[in-house]
C-alpha atoms as a PDB file:
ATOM      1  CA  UNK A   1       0.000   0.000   0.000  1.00  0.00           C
ATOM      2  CA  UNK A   2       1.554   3.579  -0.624  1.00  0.00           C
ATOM      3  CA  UNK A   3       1.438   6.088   1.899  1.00  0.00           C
ATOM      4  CA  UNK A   4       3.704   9.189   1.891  1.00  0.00           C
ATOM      5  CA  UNK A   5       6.082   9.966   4.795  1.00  0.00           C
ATOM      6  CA  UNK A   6       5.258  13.980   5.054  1.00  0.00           C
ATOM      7  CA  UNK A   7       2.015  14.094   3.721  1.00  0.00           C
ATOM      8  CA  UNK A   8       1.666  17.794   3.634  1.00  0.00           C
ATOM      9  CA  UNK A   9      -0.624  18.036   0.629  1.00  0.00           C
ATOM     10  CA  UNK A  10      -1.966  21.489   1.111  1.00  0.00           C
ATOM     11  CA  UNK A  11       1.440  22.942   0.860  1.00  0.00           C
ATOM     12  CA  UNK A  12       2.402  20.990  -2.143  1.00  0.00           C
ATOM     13  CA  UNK A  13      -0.368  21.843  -3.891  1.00  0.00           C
ATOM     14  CA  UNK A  14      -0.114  25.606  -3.366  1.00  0.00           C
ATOM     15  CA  UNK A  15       3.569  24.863  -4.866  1.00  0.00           C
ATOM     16  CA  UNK A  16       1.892  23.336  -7.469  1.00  0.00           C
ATOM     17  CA  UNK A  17      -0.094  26.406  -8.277  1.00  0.00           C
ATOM     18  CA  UNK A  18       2.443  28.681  -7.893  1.00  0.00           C
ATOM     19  CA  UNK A  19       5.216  26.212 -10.207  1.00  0.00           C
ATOM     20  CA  UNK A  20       1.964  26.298 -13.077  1.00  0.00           C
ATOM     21  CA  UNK A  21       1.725  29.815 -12.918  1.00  0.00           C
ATOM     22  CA  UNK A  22       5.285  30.614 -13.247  1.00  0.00           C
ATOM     23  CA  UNK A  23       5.362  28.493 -16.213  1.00  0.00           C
ATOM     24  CA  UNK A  24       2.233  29.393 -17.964  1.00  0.00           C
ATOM     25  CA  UNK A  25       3.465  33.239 -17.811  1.00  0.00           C
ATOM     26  CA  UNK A  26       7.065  31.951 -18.967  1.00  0.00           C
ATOM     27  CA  UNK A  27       5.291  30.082 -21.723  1.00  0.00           C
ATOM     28  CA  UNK A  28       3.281  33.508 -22.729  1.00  0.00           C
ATOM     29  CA  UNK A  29       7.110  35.134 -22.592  1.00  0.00           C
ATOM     30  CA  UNK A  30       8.911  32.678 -24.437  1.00  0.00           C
ATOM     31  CA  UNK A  31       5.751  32.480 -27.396  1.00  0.00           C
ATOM     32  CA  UNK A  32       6.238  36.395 -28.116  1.00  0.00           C
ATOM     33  CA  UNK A  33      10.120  35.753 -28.541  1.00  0.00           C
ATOM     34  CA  UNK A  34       9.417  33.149 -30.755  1.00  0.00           C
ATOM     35  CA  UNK A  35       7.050  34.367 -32.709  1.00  0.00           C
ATOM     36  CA  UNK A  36       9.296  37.335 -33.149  1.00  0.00           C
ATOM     37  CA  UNK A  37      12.421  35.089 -33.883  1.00  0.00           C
ATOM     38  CA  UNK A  38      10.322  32.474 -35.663  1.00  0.00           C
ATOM     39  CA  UNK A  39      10.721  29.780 -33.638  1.00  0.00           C
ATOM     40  CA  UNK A  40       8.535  26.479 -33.617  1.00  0.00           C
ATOM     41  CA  UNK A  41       5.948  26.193 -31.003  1.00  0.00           C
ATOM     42  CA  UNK A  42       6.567  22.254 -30.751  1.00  0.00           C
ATOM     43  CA  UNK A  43      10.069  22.875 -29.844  1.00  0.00           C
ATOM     44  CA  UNK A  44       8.897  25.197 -26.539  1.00  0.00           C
ATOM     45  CA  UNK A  45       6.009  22.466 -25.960  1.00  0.00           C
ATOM     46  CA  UNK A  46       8.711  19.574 -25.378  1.00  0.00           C
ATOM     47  CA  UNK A  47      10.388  22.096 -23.255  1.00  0.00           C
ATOM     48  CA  UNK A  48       7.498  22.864 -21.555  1.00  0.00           C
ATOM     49  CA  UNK A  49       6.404  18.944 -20.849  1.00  0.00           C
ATOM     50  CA  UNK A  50       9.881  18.379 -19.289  1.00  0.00           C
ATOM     51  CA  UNK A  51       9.306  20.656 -17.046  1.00  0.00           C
ATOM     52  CA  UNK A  52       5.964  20.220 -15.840  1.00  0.00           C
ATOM     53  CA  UNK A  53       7.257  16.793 -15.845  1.00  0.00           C
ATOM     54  CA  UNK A  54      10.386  17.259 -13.820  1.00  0.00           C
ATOM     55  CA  UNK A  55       8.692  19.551 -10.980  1.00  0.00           C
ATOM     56  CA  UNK A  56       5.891  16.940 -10.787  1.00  0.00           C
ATOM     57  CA  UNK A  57       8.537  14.119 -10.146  1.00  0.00           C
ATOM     58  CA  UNK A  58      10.384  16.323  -7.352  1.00  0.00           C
ATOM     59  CA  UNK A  59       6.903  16.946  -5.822  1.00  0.00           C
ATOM     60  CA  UNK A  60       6.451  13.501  -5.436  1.00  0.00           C
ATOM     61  CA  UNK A  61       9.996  13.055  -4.149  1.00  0.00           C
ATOM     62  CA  UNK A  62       9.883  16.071  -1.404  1.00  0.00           C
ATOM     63  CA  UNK A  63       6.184  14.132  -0.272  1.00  0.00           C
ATOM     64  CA  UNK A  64       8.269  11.131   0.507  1.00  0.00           C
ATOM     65  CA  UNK A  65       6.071   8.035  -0.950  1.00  0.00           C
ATOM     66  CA  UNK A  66       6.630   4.472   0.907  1.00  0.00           C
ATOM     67  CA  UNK A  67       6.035   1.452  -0.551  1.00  0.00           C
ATOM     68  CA  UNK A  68       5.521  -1.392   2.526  1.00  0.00           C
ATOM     69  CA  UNK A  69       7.743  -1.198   5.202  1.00  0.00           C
ATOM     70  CA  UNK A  70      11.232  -2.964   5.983  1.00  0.00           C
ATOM     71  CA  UNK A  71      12.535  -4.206   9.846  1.00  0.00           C
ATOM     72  CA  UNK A  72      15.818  -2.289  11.277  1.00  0.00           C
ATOM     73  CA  UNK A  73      17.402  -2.631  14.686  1.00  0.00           C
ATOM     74  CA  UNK A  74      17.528   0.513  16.685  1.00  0.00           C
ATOM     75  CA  UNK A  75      19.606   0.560  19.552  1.00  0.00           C
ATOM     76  CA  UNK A  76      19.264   2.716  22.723  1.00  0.00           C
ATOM     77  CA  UNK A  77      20.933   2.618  26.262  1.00  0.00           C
ATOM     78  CA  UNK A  78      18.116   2.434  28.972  1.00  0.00           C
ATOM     79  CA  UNK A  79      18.128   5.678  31.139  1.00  0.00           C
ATOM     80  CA  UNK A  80      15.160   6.170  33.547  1.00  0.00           C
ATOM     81  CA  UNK A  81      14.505   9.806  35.188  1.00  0.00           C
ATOM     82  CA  UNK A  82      12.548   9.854  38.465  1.00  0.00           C
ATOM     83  CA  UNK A  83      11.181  13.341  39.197  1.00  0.00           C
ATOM     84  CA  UNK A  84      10.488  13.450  43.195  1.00  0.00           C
ATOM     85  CA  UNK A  85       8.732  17.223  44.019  1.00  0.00           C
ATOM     86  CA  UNK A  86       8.215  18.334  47.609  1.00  0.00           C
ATOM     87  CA  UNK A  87       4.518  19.520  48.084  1.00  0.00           C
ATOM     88  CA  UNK A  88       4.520  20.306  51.569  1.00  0.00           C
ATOM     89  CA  UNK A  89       2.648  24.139  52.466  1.00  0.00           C
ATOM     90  CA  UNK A  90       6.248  25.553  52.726  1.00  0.00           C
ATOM     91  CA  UNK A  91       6.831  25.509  49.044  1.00  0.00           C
ATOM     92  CA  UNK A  92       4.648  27.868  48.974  1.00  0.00           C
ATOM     93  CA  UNK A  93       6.525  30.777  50.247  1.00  0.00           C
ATOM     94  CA  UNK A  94       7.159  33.217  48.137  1.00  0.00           C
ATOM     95  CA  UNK A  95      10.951  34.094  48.529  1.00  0.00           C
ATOM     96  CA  UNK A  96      11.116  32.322  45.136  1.00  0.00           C
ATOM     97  CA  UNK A  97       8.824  34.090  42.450  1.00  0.00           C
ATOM     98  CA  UNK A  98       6.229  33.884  42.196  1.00  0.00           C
ATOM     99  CA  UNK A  99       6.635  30.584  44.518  1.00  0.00           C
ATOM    100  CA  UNK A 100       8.706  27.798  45.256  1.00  0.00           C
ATOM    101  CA  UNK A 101       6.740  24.812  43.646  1.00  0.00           C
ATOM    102  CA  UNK A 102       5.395  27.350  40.963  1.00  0.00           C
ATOM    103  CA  UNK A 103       9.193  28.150  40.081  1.00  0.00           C
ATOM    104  CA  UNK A 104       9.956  24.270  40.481  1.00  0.00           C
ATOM    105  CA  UNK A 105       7.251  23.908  37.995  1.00  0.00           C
ATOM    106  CA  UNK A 106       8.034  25.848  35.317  1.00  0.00           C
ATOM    107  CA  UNK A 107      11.391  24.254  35.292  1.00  0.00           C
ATOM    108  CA  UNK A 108      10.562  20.669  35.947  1.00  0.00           C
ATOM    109  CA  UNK A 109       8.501  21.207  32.650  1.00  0.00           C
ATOM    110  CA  UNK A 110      11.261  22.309  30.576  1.00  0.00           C
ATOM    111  CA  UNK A 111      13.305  19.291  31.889  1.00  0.00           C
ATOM    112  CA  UNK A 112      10.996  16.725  30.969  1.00  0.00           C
ATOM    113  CA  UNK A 113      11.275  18.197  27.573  1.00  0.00           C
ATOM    114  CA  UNK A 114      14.812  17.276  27.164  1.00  0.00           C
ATOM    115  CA  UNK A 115      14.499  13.220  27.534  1.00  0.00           C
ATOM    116  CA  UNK A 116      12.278  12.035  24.659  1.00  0.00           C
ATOM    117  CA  UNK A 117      14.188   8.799  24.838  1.00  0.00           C
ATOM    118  CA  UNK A 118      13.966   8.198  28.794  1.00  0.00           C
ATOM    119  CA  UNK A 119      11.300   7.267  30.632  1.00  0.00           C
ATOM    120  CA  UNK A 120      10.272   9.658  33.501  1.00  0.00           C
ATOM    121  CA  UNK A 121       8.338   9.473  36.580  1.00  0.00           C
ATOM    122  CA  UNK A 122       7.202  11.617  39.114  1.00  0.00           C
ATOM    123  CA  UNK A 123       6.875  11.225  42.676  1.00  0.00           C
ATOM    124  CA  UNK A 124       5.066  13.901  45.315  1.00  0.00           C
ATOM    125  CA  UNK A 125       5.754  13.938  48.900  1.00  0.00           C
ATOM    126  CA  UNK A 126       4.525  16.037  52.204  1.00  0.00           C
ATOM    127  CA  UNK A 127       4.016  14.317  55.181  1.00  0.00           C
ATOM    128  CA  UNK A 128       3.823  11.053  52.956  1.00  0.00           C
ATOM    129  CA  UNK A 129       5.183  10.151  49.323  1.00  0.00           C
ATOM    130  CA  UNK A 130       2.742   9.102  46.189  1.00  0.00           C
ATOM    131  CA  UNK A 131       3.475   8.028  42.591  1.00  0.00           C
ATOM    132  CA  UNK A 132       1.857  10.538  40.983  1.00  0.00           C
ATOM    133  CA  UNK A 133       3.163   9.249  37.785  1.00  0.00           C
ATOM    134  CA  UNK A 134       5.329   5.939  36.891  1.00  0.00           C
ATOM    135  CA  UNK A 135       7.898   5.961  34.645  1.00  0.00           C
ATOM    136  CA  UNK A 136       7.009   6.219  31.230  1.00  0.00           C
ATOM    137  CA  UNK A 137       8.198   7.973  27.701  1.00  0.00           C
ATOM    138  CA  UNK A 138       5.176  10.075  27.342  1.00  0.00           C
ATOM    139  CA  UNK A 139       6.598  13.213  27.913  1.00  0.00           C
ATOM    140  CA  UNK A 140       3.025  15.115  27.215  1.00  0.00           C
ATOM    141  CA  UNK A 141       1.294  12.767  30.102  1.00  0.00           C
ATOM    142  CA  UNK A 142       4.270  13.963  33.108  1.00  0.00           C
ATOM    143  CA  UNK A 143       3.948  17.219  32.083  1.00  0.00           C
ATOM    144  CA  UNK A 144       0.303  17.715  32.867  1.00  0.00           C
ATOM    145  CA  UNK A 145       1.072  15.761  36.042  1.00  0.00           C
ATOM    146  CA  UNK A 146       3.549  18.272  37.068  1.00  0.00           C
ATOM    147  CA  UNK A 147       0.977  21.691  35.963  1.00  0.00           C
ATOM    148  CA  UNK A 148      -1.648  19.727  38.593  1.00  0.00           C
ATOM    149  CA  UNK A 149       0.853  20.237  41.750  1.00  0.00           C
ATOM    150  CA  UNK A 150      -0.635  21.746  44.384  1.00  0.00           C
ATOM    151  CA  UNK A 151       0.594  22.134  48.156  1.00  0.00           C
ATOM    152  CA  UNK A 152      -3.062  20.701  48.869  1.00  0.00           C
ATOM    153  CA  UNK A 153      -2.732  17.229  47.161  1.00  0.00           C
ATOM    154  CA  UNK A 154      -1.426  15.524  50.499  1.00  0.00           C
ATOM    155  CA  UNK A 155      -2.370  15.996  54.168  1.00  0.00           C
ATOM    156  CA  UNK A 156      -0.309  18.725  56.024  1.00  0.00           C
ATOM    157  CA  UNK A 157       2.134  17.129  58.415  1.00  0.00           C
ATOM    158  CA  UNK A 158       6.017  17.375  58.762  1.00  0.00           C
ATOM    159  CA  UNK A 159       7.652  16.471  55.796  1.00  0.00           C
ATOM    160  CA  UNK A 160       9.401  13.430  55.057  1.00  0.00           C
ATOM    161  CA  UNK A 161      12.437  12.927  52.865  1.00  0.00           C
ATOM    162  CA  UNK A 162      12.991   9.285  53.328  1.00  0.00           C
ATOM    163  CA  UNK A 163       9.962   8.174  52.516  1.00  0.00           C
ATOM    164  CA  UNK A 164       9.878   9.053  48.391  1.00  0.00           C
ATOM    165  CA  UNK A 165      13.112   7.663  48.465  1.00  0.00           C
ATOM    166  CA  UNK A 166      12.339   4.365  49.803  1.00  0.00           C
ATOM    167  CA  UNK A 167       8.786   4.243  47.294  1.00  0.00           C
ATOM    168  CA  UNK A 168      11.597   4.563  44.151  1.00  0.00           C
ATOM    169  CA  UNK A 169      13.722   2.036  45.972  1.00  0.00           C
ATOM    170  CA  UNK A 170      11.321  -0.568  45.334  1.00  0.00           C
ATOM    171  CA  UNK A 171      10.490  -0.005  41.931  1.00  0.00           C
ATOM    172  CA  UNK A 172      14.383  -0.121  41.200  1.00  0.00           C
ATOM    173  CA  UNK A 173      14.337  -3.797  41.032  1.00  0.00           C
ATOM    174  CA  UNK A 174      15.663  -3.833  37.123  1.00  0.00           C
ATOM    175  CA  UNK A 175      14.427  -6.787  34.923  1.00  0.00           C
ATOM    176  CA  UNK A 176      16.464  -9.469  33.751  1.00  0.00           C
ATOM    177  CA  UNK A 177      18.429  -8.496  31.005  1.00  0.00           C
ATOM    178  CA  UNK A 178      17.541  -4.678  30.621  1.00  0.00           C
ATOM    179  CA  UNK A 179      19.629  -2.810  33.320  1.00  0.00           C
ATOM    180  CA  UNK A 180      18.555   1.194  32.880  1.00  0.00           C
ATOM    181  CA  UNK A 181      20.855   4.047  34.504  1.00  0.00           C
ATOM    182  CA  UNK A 182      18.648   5.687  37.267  1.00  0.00           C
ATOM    183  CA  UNK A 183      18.670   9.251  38.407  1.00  0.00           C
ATOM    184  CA  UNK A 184      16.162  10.733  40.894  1.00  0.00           C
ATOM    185  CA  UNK A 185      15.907  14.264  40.901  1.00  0.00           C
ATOM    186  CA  UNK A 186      14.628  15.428  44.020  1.00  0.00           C
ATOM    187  CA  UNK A 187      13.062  19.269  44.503  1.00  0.00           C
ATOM    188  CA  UNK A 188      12.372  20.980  47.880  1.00  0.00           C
ATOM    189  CA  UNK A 189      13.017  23.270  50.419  1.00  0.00           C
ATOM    190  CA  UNK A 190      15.448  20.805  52.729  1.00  0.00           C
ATOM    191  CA  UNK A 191      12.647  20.473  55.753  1.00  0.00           C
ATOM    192  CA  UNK A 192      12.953  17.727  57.211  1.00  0.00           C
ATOM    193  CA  UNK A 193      12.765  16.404  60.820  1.00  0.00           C
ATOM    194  CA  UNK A 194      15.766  14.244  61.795  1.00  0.00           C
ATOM    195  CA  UNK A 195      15.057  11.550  59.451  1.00  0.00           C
ATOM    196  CA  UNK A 196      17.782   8.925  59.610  1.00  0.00           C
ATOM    197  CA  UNK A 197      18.424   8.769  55.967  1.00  0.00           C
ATOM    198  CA  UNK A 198      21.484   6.538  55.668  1.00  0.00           C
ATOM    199  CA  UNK A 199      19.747   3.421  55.091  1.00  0.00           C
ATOM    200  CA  UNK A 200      18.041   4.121  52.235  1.00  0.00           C
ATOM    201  CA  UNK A 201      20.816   6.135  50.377  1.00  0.00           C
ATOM    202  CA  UNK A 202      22.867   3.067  51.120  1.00  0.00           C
ATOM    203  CA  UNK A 203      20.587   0.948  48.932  1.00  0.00           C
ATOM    204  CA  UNK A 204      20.224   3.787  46.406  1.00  0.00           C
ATOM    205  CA  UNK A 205      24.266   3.571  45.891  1.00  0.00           C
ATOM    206  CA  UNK A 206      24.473   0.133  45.865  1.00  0.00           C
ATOM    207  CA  UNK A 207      21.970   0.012  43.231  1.00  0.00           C
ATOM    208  CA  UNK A 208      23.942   2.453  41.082  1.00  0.00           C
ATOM    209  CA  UNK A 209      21.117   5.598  41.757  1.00  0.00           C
ATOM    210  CA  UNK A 210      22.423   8.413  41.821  1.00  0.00           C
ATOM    211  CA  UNK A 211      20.227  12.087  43.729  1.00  0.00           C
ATOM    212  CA  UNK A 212      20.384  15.028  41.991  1.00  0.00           C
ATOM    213  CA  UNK A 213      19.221  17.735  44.926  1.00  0.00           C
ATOM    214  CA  UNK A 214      17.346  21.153  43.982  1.00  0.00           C
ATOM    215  CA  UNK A 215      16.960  23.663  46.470  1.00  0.00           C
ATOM    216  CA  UNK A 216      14.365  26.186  46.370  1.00  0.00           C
ATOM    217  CA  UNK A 217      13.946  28.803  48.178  1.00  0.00           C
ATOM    218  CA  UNK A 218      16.689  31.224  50.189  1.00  0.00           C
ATOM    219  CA  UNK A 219      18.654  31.430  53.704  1.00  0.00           C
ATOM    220  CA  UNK A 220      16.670  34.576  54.329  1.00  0.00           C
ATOM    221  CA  UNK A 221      12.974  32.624  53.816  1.00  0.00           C
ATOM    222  CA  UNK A 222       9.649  33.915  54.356  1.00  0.00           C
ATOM    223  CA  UNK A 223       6.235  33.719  55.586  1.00  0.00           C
ATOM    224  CA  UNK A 224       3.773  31.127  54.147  1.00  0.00           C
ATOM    225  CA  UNK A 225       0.442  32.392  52.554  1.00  0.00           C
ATOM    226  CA  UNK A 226      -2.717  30.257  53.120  1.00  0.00           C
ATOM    227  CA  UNK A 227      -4.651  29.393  50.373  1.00  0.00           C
ATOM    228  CA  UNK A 228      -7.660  31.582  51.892  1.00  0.00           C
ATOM    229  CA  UNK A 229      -5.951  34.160  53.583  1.00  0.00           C
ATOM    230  CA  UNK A 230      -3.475  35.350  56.117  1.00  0.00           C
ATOM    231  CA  UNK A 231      -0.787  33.730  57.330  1.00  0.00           C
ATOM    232  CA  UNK A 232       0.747  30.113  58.402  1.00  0.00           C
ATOM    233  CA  UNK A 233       1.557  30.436  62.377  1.00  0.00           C
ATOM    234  CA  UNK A 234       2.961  27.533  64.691  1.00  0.00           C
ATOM    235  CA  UNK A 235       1.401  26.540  67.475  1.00  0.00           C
ATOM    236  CA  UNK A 236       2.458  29.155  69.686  1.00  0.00           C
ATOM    237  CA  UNK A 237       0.933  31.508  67.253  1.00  0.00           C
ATOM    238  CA  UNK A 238       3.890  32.939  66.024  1.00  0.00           C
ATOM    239  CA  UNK A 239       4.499  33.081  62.067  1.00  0.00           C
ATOM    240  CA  UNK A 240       6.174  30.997  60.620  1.00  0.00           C
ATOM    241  CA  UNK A 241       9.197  31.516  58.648  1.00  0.00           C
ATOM    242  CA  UNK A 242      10.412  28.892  55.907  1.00  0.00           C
ATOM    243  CA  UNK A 243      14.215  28.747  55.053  1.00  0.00           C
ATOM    244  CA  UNK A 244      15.828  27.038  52.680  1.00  0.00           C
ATOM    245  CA  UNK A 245      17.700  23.598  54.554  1.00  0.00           C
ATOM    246  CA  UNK A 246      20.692  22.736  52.264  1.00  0.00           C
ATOM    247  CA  UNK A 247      22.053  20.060  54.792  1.00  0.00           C
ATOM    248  CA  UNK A 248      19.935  17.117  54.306  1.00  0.00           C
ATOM    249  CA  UNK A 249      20.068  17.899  50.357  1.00  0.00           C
ATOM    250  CA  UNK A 250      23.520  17.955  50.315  1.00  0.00           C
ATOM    251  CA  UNK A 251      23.767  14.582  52.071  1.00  0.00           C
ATOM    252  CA  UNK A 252      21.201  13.062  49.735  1.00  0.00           C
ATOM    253  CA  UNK A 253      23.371  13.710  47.099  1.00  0.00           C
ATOM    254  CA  UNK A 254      26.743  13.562  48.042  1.00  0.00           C
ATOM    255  CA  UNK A 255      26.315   9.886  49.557  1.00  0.00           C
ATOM    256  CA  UNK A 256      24.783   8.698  46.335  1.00  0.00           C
ATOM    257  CA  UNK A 257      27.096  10.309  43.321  1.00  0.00           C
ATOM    258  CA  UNK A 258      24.499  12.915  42.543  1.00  0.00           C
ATOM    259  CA  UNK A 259      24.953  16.831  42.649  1.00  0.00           C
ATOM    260  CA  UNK A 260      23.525  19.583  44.461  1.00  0.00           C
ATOM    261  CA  UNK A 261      22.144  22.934  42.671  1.00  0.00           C
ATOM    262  CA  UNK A 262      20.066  25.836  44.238  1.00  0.00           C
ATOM    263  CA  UNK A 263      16.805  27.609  42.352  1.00  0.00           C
ATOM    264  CA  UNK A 264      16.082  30.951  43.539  1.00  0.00           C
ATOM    265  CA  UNK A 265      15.451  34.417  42.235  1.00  0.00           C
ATOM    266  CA  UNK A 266      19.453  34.932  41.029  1.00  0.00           C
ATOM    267  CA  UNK A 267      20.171  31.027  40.603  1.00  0.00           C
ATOM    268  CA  UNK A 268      19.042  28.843  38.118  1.00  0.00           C
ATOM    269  CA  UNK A 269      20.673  25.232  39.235  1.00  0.00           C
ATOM    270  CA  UNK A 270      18.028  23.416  36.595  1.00  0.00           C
ATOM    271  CA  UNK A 271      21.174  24.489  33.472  1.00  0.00           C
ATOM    272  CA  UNK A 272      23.919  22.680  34.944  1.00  0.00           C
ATOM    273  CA  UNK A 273      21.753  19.698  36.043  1.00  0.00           C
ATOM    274  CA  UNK A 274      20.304  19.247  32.937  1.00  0.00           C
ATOM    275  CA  UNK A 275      24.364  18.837  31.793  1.00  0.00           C
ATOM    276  CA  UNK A 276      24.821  16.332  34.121  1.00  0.00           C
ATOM    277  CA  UNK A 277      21.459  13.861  33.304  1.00  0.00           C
ATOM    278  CA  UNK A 278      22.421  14.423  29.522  1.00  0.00           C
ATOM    279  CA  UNK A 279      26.383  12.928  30.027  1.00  0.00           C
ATOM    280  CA  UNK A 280      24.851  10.639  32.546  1.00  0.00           C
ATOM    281  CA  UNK A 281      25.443   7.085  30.373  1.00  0.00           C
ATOM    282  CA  UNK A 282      22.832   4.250  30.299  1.00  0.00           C
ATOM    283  CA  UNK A 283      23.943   1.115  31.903  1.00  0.00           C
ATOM    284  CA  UNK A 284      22.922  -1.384  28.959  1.00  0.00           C
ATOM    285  CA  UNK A 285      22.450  -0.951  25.500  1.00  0.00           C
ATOM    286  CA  UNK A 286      18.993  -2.650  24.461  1.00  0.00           C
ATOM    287  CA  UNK A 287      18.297  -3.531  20.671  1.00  0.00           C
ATOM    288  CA  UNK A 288      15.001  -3.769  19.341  1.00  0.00           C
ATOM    289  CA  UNK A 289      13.249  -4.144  15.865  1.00  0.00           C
ATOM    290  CA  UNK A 290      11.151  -1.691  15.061  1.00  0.00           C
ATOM    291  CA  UNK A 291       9.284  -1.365  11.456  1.00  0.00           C
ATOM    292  CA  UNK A 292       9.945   1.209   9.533  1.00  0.00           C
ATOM    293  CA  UNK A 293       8.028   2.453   6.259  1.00  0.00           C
ATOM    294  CA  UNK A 294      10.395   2.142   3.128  1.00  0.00           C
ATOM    295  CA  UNK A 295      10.468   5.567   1.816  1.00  0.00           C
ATOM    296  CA  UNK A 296      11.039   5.208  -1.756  1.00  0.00           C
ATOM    297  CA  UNK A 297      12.000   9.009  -2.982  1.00  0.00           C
ATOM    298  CA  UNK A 298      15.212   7.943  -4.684  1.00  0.00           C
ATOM    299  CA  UNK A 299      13.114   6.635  -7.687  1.00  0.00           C
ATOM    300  CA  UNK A 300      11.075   9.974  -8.144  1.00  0.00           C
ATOM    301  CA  UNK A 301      14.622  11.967  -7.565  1.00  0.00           C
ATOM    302  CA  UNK A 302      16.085  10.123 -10.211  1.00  0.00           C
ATOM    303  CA  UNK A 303      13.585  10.437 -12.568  1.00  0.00           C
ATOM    304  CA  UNK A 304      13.393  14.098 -12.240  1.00  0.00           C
ATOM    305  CA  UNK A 305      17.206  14.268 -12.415  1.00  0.00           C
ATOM    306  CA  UNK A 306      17.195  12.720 -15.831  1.00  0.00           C
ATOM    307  CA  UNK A 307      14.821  14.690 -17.456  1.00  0.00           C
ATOM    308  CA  UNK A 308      16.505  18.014 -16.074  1.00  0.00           C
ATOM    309  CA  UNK A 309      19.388  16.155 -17.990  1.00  0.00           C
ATOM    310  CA  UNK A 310      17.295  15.930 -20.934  1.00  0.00           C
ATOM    311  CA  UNK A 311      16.205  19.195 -20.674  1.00  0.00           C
ATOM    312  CA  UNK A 312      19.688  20.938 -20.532  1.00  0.00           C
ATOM    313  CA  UNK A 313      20.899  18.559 -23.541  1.00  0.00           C
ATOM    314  CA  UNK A 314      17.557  19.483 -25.890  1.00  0.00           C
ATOM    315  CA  UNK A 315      17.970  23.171 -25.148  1.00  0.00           C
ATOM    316  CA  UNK A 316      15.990  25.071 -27.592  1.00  0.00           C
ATOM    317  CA  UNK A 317      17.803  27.675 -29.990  1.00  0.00           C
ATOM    318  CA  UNK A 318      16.486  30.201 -30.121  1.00  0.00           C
ATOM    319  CA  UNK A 319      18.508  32.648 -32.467  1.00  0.00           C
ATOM    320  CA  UNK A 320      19.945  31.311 -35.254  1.00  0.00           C
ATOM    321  CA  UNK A 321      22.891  32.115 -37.341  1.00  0.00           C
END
């Protein structure tokens, strides 16, 4: 069955037009020099054939046709991208503008853009950690995860850090035969409550995972806006003021092979991490056989080639000695 690989046939047909009425005012051109030479029409109407003949063949080219399709390996090295974003009420401070998870946002987005050969998975945590999203390569589907985070999509509480870690822990079990490279990319503020984080981040080296740590937010910190009004306050009633934690972040990824970066008003850490997940290698090359339509636009090419060749050797005289 033939089906064309760039099926665009609104813009080749307005080439079309445009190609016929360049040559039917070229045609009108030529016929009052040769009438005033006394040329032979014929001769201009093989010229003329040749031509509409050659631009119709390098249409048909440029449109791609295929003709069945034909197997061919493809061979790719198995990286998978685990996106972990804190959604606790602090991230929404506003000593990043115009917030720290809208900020993270924003950028997580662009990230996701960048791997559309990795899978990618995304992972919220507060008080508790959920798979918001498991890993897979539809870029489109984790980015409208990621424009849905809100501070209100778990229960307020103190915020874990060891918890999102362990939930990608156990879905790091790699299947027989397919190792992937595995990089979790976790985003908060650095809150966290005394946590004792070395188990975990033992396993996560020993599997070969490696945390990359964003910080949002500043030292300085600021209040936290409720959703309806006023102002978070402990209680003691006293406001509360968020600060950026870099301690536990750094840990995270120092103890694991990763790298820590800071996002904040004058920082942008998301450029330099981006670096580092692009030269970060896949463990195992996989090879699979995917089928591919056989586009045929050599034959069309050549065809039009030849009669160009034609045309240049049967140029038309048109004064004579």
């Amino acid at each position: 069955m033939l089906t064309w690989a760039y099926p665009d046939f609104v813009a080749a047909g307005l080439a079309l037009l445009l190609a016929l009425g360049l040559l039917a005012r070229h045609w009108q051109r030529a016929g009052r020099a040769g009438r005033a030479l006394g040329t032979r029409a014929r001769h201009r109407g093989w010229k003329l054939t040749l031509r509409l003949l050659t631009g119709a063949a390098l249409l048909a080219a440029a449109l791609g046709p295929s003709l069945g399709v034909s197997q061919r390996p493809v061979r790719t090295a198995g990286k998978d991208v685990w996106l972990l974003v804190d959604v606790s009420r602090s991230m929404d401070a506003p000593d990043v503008a115009p917030s720290r998870l809208l900020r993270a946002q924003a950028e997580l987005e662009t990230l996701v853009a960048q791997f559309p050969a990795d899978r990618l998975g995304l992972v919220v945590f507060g008080a508790e950690a959920v798979v918001q999203c498991p890993l897979t390569y539809d870029q489109a589907a984790v980015q409208v995860f990621i424009r849905t985070l809100r501070t209100s999509l778990l229960p307020a509480g103190p915020t874990t850090l060891r918890e999102p870690l362990e939930l990608v822990l156990k879905r790091l079990s790699p299947q027989a035969g397919t190792p992937r490279a595995t990089a979790l990319v976790l985003v908060s503020d650095g809150e966290d409550f005394g946590e004792n984080l070395e188990p975990v981040l033992r396993e996560l080296a020993r599997a070969g995972a490696r945390v990359y740590t964003v910080g949002v937010g500043t030292e300085k910190g600021s209040t936290i806006p409720k959703p309806g009004g006023g102002l978070v306050r402990d209680g003691k009633g006293q406001l509360v003021q968020s600060r950026l934690r870099e301690a536990p972040l750094l840990q995270l990824s120092a103890q694991t092979g990763g790298q820590y970066v800071e996002l904040s008003n004058q920082q942008n850490g998301f450029e330099p991490l981006l670096r580092l997940l692009r030269n970060m290698p896949g463990v195992a090359e996989q090879v699979r056989t995917v089928a591919v339509a056989d586009n045929r636009y050599r034959y069309p090419l050549a065809v039009a080639l030849l009669l160009l060749a034609l045309d240049v050797a049967l140029t038309l005289t048109i004064i004579r000695p």
